[in-house]
Every structure is written in structure tokens, then in C-alpha cells.
PDB file of N, CA and C in Angstrom:
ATOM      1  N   UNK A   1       1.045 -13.863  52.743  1.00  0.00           N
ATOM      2  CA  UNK A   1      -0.166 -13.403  52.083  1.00  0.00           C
ATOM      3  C   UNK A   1       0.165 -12.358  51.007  1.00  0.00           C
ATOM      4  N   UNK A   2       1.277 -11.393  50.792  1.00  0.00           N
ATOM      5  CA  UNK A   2       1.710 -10.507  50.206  1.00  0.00           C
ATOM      6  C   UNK A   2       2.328 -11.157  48.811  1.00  0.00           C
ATOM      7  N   UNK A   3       3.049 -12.116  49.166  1.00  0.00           N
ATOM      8  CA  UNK A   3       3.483 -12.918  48.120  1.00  0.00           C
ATOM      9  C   UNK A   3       2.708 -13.397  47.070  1.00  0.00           C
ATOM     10  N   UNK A   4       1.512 -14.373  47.986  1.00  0.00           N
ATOM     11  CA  UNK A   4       0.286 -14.798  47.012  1.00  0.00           C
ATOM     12  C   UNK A   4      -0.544 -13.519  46.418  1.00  0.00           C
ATOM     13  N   UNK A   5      -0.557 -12.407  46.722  1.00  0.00           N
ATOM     14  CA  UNK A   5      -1.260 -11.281  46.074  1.00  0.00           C
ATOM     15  C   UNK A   5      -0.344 -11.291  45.029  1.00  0.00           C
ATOM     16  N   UNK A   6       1.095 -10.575  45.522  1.00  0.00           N
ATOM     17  CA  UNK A   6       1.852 -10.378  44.315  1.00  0.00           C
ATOM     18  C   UNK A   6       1.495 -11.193  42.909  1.00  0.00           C
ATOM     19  N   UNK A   7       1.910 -12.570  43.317  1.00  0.00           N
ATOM     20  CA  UNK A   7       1.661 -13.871  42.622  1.00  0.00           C
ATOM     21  C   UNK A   7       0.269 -14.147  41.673  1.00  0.00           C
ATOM     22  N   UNK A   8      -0.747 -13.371  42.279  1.00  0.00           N
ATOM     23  CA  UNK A   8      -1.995 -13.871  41.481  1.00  0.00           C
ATOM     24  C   UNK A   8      -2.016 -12.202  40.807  1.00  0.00           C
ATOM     25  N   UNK A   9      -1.199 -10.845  41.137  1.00  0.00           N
ATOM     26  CA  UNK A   9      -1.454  -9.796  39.867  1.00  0.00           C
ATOM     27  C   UNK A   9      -0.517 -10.267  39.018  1.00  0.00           C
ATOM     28  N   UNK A  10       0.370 -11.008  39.028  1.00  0.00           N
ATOM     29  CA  UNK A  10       1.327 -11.248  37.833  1.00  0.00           C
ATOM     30  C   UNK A  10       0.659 -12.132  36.819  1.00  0.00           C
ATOM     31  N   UNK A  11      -0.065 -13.159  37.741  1.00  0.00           N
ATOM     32  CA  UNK A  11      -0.947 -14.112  36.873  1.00  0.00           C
ATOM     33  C   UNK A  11      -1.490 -13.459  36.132  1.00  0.00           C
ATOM     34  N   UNK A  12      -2.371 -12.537  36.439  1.00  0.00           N
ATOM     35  CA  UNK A  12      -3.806 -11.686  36.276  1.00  0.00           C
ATOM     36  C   UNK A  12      -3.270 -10.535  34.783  1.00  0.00           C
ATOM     37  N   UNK A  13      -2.117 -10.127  34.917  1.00  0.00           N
ATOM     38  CA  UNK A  13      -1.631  -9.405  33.716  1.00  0.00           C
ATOM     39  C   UNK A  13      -1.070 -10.398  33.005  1.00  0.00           C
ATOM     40  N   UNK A  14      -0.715 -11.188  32.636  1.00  0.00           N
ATOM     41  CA  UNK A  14       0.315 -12.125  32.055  1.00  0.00           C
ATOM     42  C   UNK A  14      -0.961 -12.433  31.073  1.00  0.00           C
ATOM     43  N   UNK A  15      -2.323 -13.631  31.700  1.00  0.00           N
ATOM     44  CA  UNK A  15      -3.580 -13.343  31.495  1.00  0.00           C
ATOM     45  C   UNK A  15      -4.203 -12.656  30.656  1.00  0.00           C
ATOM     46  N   UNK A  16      -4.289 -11.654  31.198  1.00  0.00           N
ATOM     47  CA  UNK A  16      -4.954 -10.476  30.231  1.00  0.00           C
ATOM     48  C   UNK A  16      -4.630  -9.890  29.018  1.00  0.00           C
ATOM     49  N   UNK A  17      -2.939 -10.174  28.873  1.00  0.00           N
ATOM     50  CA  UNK A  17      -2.770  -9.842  27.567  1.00  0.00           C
ATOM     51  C   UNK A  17      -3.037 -11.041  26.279  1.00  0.00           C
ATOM     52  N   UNK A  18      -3.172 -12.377  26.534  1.00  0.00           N
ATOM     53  CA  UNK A  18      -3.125 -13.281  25.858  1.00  0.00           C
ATOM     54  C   UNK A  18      -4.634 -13.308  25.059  1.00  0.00           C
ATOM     55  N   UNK A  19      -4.356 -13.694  23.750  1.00  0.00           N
ATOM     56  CA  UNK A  19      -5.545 -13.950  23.538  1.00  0.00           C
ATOM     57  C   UNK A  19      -6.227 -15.263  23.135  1.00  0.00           C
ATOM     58  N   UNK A  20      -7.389 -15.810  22.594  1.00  0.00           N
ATOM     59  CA  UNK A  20      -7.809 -17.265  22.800  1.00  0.00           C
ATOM     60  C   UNK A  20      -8.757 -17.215  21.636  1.00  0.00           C
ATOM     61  N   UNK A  21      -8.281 -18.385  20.927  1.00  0.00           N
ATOM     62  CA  UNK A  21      -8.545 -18.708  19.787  1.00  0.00           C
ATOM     63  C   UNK A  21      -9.670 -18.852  19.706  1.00  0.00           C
ATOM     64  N   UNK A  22     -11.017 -18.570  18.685  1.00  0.00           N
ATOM     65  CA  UNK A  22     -12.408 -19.096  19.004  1.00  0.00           C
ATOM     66  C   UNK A  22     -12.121 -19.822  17.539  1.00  0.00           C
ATOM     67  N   UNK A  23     -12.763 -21.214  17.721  1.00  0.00           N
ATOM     68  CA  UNK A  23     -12.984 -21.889  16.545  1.00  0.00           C
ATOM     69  C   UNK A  23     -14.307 -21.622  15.626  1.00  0.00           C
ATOM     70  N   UNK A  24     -14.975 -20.781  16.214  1.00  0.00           N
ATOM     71  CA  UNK A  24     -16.762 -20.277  15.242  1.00  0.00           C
ATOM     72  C   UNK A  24     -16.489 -19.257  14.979  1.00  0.00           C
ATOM     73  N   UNK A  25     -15.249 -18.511  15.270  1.00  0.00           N
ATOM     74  CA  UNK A  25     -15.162 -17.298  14.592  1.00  0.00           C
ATOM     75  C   UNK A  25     -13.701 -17.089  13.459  1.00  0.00           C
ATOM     76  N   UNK A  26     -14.838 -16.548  12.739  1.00  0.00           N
ATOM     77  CA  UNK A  26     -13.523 -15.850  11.328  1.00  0.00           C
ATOM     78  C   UNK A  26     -13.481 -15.008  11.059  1.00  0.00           C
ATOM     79  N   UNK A  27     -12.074 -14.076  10.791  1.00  0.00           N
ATOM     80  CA  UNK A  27     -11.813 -12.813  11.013  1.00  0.00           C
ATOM     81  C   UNK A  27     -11.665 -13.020   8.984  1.00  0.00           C
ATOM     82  N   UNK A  28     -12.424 -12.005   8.490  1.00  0.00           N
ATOM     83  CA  UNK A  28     -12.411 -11.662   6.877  1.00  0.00           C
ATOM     84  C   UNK A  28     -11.397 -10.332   7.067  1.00  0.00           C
ATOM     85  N   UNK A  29     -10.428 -10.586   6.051  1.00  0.00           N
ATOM     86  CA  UNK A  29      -9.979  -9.021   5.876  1.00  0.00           C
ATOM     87  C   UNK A  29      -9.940  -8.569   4.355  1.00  0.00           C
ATOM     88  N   UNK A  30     -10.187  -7.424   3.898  1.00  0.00           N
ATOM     89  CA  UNK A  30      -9.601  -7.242   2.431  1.00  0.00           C
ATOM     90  C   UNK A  30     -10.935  -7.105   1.123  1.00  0.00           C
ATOM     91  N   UNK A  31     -12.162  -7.941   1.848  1.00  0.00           N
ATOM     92  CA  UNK A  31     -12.903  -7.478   1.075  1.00  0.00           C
ATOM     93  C   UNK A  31     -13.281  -6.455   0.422  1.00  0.00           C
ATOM     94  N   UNK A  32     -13.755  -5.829  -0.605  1.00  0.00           N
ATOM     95  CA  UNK A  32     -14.355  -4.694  -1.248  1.00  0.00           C
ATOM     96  C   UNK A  32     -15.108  -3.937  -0.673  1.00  0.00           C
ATOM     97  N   UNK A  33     -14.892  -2.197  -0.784  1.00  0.00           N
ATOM     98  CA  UNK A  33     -16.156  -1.868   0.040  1.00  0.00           C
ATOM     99  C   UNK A  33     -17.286  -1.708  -0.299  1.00  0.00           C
ATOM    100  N   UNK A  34     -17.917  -2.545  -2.007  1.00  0.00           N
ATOM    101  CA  UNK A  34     -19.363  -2.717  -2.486  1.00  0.00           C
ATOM    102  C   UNK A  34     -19.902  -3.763  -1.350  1.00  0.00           C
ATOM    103  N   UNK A  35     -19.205  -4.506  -0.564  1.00  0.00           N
ATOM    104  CA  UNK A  35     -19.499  -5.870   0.025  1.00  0.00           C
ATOM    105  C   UNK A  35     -19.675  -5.109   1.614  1.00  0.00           C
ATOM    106  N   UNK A  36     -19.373  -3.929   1.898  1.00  0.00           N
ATOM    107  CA  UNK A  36     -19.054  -4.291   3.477  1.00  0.00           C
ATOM    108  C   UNK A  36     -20.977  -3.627   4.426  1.00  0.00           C
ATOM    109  N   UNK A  37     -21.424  -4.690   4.438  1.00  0.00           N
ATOM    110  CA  UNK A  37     -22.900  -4.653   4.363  1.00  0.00           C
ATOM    111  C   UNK A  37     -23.394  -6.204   5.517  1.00  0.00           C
ATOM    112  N   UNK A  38     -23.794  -5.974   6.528  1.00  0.00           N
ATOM    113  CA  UNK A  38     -24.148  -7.545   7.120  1.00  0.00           C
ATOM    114  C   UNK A  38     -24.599  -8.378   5.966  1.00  0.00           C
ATOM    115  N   UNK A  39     -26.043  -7.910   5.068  1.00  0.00           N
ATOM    116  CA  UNK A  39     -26.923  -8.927   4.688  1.00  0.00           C
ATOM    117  C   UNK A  39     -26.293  -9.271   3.288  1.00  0.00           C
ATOM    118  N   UNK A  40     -25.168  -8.037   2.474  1.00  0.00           N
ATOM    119  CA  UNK A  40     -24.478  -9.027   1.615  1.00  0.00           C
ATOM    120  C   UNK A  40     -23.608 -10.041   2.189  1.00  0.00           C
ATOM    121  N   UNK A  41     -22.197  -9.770   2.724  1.00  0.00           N
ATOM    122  CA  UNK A  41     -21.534 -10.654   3.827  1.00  0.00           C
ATOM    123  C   UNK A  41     -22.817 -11.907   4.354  1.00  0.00           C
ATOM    124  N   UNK A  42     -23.330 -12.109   4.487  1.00  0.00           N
ATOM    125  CA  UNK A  42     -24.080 -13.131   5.252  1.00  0.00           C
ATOM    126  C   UNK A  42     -24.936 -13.883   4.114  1.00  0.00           C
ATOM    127  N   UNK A  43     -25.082 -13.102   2.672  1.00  0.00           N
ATOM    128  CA  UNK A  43     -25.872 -13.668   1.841  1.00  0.00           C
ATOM    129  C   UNK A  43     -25.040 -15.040   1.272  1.00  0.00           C
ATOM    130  N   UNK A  44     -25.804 -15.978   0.494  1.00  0.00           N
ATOM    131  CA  UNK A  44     -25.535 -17.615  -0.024  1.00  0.00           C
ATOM    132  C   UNK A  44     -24.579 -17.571  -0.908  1.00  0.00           C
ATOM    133  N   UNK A  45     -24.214 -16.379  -1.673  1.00  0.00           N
ATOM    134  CA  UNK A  45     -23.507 -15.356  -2.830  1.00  0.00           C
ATOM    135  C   UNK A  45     -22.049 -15.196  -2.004  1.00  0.00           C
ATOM    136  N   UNK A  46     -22.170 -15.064  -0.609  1.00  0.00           N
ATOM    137  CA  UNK A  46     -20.723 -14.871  -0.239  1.00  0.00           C
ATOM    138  C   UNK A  46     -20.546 -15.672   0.991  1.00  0.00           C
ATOM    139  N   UNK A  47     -20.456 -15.143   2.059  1.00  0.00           N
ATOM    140  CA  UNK A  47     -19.925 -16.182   3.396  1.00  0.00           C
ATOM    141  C   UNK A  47     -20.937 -16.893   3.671  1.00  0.00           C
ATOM    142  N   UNK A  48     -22.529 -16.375   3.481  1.00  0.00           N
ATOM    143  CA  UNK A  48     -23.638 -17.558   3.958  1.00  0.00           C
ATOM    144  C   UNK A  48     -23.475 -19.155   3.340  1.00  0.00           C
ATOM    145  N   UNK A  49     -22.844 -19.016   2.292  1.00  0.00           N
ATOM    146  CA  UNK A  49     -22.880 -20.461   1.514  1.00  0.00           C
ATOM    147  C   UNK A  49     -22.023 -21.120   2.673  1.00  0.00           C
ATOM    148  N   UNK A  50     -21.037 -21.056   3.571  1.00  0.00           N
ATOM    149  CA  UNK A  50     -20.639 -21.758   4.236  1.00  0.00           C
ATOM    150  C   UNK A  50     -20.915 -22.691   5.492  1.00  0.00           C
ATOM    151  N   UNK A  51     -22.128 -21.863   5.722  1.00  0.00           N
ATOM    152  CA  UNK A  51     -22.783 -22.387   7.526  1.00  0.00           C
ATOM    153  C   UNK A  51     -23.564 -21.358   8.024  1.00  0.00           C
ATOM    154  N   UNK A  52     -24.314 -21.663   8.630  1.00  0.00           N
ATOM    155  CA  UNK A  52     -25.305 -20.515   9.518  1.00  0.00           C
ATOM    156  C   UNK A  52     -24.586 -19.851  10.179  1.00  0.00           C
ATOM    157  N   UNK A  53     -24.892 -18.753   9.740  1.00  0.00           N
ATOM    158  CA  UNK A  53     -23.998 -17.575  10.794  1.00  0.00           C
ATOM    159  C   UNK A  53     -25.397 -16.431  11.576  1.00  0.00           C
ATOM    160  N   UNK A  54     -23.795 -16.755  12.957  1.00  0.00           N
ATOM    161  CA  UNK A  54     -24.977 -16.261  14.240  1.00  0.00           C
ATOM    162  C   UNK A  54     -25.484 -14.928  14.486  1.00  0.00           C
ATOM    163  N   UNK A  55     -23.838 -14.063  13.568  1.00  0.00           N
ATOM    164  CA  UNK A  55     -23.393 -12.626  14.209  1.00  0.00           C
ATOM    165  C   UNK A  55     -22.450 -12.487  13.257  1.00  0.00           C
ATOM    166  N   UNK A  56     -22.563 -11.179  12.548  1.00  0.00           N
ATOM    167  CA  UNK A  56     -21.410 -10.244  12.057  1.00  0.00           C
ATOM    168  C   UNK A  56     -21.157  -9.081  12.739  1.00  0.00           C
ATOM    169  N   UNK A  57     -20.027  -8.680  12.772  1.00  0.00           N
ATOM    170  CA  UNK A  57     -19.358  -7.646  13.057  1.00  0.00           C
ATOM    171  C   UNK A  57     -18.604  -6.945  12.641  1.00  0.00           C
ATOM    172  N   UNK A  58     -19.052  -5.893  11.348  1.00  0.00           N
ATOM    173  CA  UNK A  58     -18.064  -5.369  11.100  1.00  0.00           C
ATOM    174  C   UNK A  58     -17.015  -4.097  11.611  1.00  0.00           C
ATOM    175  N   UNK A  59     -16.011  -4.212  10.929  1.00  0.00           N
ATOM    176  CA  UNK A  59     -14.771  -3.387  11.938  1.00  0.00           C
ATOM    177  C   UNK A  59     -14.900  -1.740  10.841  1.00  0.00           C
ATOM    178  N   UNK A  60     -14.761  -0.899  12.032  1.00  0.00           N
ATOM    179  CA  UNK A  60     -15.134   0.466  11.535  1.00  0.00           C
ATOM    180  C   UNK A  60     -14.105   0.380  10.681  1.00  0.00           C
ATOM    181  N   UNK A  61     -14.104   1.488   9.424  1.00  0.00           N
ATOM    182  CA  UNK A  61     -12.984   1.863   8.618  1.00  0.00           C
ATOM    183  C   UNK A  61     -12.331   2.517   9.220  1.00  0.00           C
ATOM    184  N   UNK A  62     -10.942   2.361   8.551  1.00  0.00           N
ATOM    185  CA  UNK A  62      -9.974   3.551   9.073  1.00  0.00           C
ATOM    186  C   UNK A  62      -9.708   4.373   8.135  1.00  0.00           C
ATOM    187  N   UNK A  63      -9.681   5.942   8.092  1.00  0.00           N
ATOM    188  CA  UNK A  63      -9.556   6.752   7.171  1.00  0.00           C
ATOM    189  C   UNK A  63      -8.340   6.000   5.862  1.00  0.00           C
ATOM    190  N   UNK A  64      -7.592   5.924   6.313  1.00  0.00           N
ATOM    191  CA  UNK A  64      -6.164   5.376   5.533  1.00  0.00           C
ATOM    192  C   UNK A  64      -6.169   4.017   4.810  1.00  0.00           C
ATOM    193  N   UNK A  65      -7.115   3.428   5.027  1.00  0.00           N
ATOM    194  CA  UNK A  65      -7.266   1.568   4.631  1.00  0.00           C
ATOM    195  C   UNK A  65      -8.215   1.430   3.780  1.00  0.00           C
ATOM    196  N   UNK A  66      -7.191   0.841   2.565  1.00  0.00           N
ATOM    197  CA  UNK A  66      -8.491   0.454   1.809  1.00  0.00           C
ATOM    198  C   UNK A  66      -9.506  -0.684   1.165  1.00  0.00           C
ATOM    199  N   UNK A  67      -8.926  -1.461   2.208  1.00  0.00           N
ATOM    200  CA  UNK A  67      -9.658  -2.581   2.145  1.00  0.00           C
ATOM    201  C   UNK A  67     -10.903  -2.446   3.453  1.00  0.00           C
ATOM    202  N   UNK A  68     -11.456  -3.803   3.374  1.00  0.00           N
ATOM    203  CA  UNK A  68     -12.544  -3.727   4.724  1.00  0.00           C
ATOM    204  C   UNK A  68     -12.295  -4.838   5.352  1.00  0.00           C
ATOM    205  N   UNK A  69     -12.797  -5.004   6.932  1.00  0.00           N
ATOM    206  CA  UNK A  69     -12.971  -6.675   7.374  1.00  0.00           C
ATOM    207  C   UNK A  69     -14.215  -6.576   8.141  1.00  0.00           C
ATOM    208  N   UNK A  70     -14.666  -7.744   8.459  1.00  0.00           N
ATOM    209  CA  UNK A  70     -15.686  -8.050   9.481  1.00  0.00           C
ATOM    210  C   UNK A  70     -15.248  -9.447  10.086  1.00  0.00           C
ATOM    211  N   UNK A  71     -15.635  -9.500  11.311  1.00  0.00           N
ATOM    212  CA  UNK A  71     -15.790 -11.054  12.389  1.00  0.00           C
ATOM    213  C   UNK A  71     -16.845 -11.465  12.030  1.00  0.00           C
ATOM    214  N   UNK A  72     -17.523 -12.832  11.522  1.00  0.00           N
ATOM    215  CA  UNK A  72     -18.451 -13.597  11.003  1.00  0.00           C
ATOM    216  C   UNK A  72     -18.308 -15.000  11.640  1.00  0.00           C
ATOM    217  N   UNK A  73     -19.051 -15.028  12.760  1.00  0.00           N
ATOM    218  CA  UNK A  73     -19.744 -15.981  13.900  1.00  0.00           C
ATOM    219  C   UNK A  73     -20.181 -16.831  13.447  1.00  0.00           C
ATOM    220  N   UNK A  74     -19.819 -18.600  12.917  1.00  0.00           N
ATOM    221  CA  UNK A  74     -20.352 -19.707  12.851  1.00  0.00           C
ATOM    222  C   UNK A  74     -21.411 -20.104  13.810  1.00  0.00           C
ATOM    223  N   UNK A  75     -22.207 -21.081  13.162  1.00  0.00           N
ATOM    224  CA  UNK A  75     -23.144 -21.718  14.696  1.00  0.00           C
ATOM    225  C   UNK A  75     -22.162 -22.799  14.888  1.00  0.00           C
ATOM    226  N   UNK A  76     -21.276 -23.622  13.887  1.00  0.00           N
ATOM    227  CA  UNK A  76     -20.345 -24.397  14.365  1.00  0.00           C
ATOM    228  C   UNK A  76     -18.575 -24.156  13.846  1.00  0.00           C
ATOM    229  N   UNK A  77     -17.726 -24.390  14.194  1.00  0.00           N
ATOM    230  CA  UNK A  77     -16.835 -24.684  14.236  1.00  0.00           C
ATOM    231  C   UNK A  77     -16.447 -25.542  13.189  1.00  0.00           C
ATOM    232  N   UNK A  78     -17.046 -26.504  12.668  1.00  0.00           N
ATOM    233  CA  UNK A  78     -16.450 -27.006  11.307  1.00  0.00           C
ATOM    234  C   UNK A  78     -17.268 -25.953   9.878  1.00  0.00           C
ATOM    235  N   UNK A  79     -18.142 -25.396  10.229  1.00  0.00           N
ATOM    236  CA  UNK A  79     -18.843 -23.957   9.206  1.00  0.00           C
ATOM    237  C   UNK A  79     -17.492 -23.067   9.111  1.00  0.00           C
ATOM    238  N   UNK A  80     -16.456 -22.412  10.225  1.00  0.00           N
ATOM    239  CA  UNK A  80     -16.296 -21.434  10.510  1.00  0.00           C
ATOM    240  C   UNK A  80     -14.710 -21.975   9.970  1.00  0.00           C
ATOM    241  N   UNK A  81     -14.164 -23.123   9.682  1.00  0.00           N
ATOM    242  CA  UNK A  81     -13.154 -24.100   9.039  1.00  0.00           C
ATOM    243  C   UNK A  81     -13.353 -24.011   7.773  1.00  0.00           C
ATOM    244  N   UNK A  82     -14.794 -24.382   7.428  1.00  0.00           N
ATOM    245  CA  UNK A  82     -14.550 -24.652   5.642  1.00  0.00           C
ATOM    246  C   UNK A  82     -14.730 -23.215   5.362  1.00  0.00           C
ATOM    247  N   UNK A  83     -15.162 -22.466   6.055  1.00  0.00           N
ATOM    248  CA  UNK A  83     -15.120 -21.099   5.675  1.00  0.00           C
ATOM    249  C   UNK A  83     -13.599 -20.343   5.166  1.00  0.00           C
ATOM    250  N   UNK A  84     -12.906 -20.916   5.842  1.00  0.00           N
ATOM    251  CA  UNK A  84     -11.220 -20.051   6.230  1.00  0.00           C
ATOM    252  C   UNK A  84     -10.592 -21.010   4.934  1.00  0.00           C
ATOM    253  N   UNK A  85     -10.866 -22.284   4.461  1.00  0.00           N
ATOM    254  CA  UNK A  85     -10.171 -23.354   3.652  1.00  0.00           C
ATOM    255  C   UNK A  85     -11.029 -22.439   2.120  1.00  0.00           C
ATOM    256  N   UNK A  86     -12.381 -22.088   2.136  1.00  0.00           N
ATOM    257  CA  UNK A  86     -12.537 -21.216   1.050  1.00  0.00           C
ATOM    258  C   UNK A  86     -12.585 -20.518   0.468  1.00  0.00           C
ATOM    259  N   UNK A  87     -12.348 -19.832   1.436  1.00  0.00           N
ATOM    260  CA  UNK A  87     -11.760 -18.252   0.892  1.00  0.00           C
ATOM    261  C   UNK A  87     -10.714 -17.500   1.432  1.00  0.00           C
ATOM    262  N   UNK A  88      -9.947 -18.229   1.875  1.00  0.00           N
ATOM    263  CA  UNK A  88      -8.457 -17.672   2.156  1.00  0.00           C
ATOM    264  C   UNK A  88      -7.631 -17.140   1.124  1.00  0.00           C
ATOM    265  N   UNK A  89      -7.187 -16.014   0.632  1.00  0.00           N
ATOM    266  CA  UNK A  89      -6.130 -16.130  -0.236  1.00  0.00           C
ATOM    267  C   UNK A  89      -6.985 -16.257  -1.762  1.00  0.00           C
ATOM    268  N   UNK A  90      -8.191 -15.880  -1.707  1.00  0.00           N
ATOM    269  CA  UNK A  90      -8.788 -16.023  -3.206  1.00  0.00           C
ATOM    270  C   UNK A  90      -9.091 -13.991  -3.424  1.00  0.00           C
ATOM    271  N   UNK A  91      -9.024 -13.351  -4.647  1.00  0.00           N
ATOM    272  CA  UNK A  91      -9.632 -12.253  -5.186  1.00  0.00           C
ATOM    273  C   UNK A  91     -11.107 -12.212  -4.781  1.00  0.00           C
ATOM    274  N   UNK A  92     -11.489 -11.248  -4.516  1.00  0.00           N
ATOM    275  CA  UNK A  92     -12.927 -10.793  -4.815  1.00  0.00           C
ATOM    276  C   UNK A  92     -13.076  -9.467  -4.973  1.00  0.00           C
ATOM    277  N   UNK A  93     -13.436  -9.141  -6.814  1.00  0.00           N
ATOM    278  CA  UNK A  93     -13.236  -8.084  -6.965  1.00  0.00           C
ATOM    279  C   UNK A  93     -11.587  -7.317  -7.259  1.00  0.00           C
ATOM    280  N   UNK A  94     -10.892  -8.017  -7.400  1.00  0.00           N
ATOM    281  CA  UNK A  94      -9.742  -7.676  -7.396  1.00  0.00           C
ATOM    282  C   UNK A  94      -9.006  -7.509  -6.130  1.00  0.00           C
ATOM    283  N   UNK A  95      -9.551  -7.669  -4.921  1.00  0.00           N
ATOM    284  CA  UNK A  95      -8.887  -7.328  -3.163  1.00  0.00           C
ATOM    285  C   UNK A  95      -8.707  -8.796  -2.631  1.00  0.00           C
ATOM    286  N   UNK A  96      -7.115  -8.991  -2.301  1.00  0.00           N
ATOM    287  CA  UNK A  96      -7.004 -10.239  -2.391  1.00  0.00           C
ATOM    288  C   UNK A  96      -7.397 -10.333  -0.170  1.00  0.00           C
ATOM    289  N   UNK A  97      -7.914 -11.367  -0.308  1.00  0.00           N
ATOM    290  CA  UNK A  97      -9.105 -11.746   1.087  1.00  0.00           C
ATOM    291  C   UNK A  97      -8.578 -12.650   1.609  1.00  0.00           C
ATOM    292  N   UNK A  98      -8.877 -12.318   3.285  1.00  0.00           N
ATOM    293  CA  UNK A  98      -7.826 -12.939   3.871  1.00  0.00           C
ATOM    294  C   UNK A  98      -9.048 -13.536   4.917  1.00  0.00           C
ATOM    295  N   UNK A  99      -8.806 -15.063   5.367  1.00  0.00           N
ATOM    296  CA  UNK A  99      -9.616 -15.568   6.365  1.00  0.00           C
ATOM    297  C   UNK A  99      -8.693 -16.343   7.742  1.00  0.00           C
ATOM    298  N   UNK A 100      -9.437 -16.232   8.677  1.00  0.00           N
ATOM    299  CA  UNK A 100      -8.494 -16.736   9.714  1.00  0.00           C
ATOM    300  C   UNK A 100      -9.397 -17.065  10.932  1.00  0.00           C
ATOM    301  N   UNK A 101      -9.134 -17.619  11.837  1.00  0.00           N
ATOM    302  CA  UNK A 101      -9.879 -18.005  13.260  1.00  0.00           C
ATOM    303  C   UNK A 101      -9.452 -16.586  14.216  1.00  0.00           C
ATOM    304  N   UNK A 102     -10.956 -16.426  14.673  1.00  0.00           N
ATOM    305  CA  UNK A 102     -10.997 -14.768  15.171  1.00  0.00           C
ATOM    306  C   UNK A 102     -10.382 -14.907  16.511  1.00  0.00           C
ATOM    307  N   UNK A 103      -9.964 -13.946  17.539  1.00  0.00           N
ATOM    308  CA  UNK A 103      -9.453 -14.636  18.821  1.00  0.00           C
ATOM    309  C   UNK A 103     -10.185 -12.873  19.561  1.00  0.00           C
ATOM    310  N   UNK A 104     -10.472 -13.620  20.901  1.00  0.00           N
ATOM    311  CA  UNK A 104     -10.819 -12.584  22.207  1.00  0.00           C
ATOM    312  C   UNK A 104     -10.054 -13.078  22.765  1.00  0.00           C
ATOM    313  N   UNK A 105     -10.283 -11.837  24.188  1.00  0.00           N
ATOM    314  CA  UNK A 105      -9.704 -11.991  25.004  1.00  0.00           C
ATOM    315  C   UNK A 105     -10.211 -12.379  26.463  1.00  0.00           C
ATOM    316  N   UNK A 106      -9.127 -13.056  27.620  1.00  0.00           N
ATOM    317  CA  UNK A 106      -9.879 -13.558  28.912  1.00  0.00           C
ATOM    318  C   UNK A 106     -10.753 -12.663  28.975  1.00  0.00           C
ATOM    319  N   UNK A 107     -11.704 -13.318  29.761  1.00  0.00           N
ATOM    320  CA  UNK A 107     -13.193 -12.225  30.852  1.00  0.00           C
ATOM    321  C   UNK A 107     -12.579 -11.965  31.547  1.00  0.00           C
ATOM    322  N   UNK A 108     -12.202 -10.532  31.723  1.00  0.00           N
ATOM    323  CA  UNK A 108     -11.532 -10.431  33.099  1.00  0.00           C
ATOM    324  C   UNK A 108     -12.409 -10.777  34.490  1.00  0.00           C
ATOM    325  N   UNK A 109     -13.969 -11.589  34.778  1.00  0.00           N
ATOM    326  CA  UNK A 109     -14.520 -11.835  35.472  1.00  0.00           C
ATOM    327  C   UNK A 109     -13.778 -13.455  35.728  1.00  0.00           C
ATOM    328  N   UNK A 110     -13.514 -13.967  34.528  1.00  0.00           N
ATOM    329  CA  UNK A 110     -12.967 -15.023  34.709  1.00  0.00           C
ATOM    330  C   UNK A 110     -11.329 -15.001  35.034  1.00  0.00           C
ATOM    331  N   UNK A 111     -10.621 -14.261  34.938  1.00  0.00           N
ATOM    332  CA  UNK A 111      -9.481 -13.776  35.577  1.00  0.00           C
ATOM    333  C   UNK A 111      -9.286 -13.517  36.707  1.00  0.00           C
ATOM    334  N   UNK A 112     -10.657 -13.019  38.003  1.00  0.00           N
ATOM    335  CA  UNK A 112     -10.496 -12.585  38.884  1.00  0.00           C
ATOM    336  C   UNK A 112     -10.714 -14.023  39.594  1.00  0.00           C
ATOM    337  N   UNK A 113     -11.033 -14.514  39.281  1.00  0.00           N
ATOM    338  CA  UNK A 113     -11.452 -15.730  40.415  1.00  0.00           C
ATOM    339  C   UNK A 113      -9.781 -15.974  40.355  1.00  0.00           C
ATOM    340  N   UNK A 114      -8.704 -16.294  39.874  1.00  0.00           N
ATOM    341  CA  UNK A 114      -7.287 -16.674  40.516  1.00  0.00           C
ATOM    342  C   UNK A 114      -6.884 -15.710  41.175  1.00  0.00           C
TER     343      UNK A 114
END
């Protein structure tokens, strides 16, 4: 019985550090900070032209950085694709913008059941 404990905290950290790809989410980095605003970000003018989006999130600044990012929540998965294929690697404003598939991490509720 000591063994299988051992056995399922090794699981359980091994687990927890990994993280898991979400396909509706895209991580923006680099934008301008005239842009770092939900309802511009979400307007038809910038990421809205791509797909209905559910949820933004943008990421606090850090004193030292001078670019911005936010997580921008597809309702689907092929929205949250042509999103990353259109604006990956393009200027806006002169800040070259970076798109990518956002990733979380396990629930640790869903971790505990092993």
C-alpha cells in the first residue's frame, strides 16, 4: 500500500508540472500598449475579425517590458487557428506580434482522482 501511495505522488507531481495545449486559446504577445484594452483587442479592426471570442485576458504589465500580451478565448478551435496563421509574426504599429495556442495546467481535482 506504501508503494502505490509513493507511486500515485510521483504521478501526481510529474502531472502537475505539465502543461496542456488548449486549441480555443491564443496567447498574443508584443502588441502596442495603445491596443492593450478588451474591447479594442476583441474589436473587427483587430482579433474580432477572426471568430467569436468568449474571454480575454489580459496579462498584467511588468515594470521592465515593453511590449503587452493577452489570452483571447475562441468559441472554436478552427477561429483560434486562423487566428495564430494571421497574425503571427506580422508588425502592428511597429511591435512585431507573436500568436500561439495558449496552454493550462492539470485540475489538480482532476489529478487527485489517480
Amino acid at each position: 500500500l506504501q508503494n502505490l501511495k509513493q507511486q500515485l505522488d510521483m504521478n501526481y507531481q510529474k502531472l502537475s508540472k505539465w502543461r496542456i495545449i488548449q486549441k480555443n486559446l491564443v496567447h498574443i504577445q508584443g502588441f502596442p500598449k495603445e491596443l492593450n484594452s478588451e474591447e479594442i483587442l476583441a474589436s473587427q479592426e483587430y482579433f474580432g475579425q477572426y471568430g467569436k471570442i468568449t474571454n480575454i485576458c489580459l496579462v498584467p504589465i511588468k515594470a521592465n517590458r515593453t511590449y503587452h500580451s493577452a489570452y483571447i478565448t475562441y468559441e472554436t478551435e478552427e477561429q483560434a487557428a486562423y487566428c495564430i496563421l494571421a497574425v503571427d509574426s506580422i508588425k502592428i504599429k511597429n511591435n512585431l506580434v507573436r500568436a500561439f495556442f495558449g496552454t493550462t495546467k492539470y485540475c489538480s481535482n482532476f489529478l487527485c482522482i489517480f
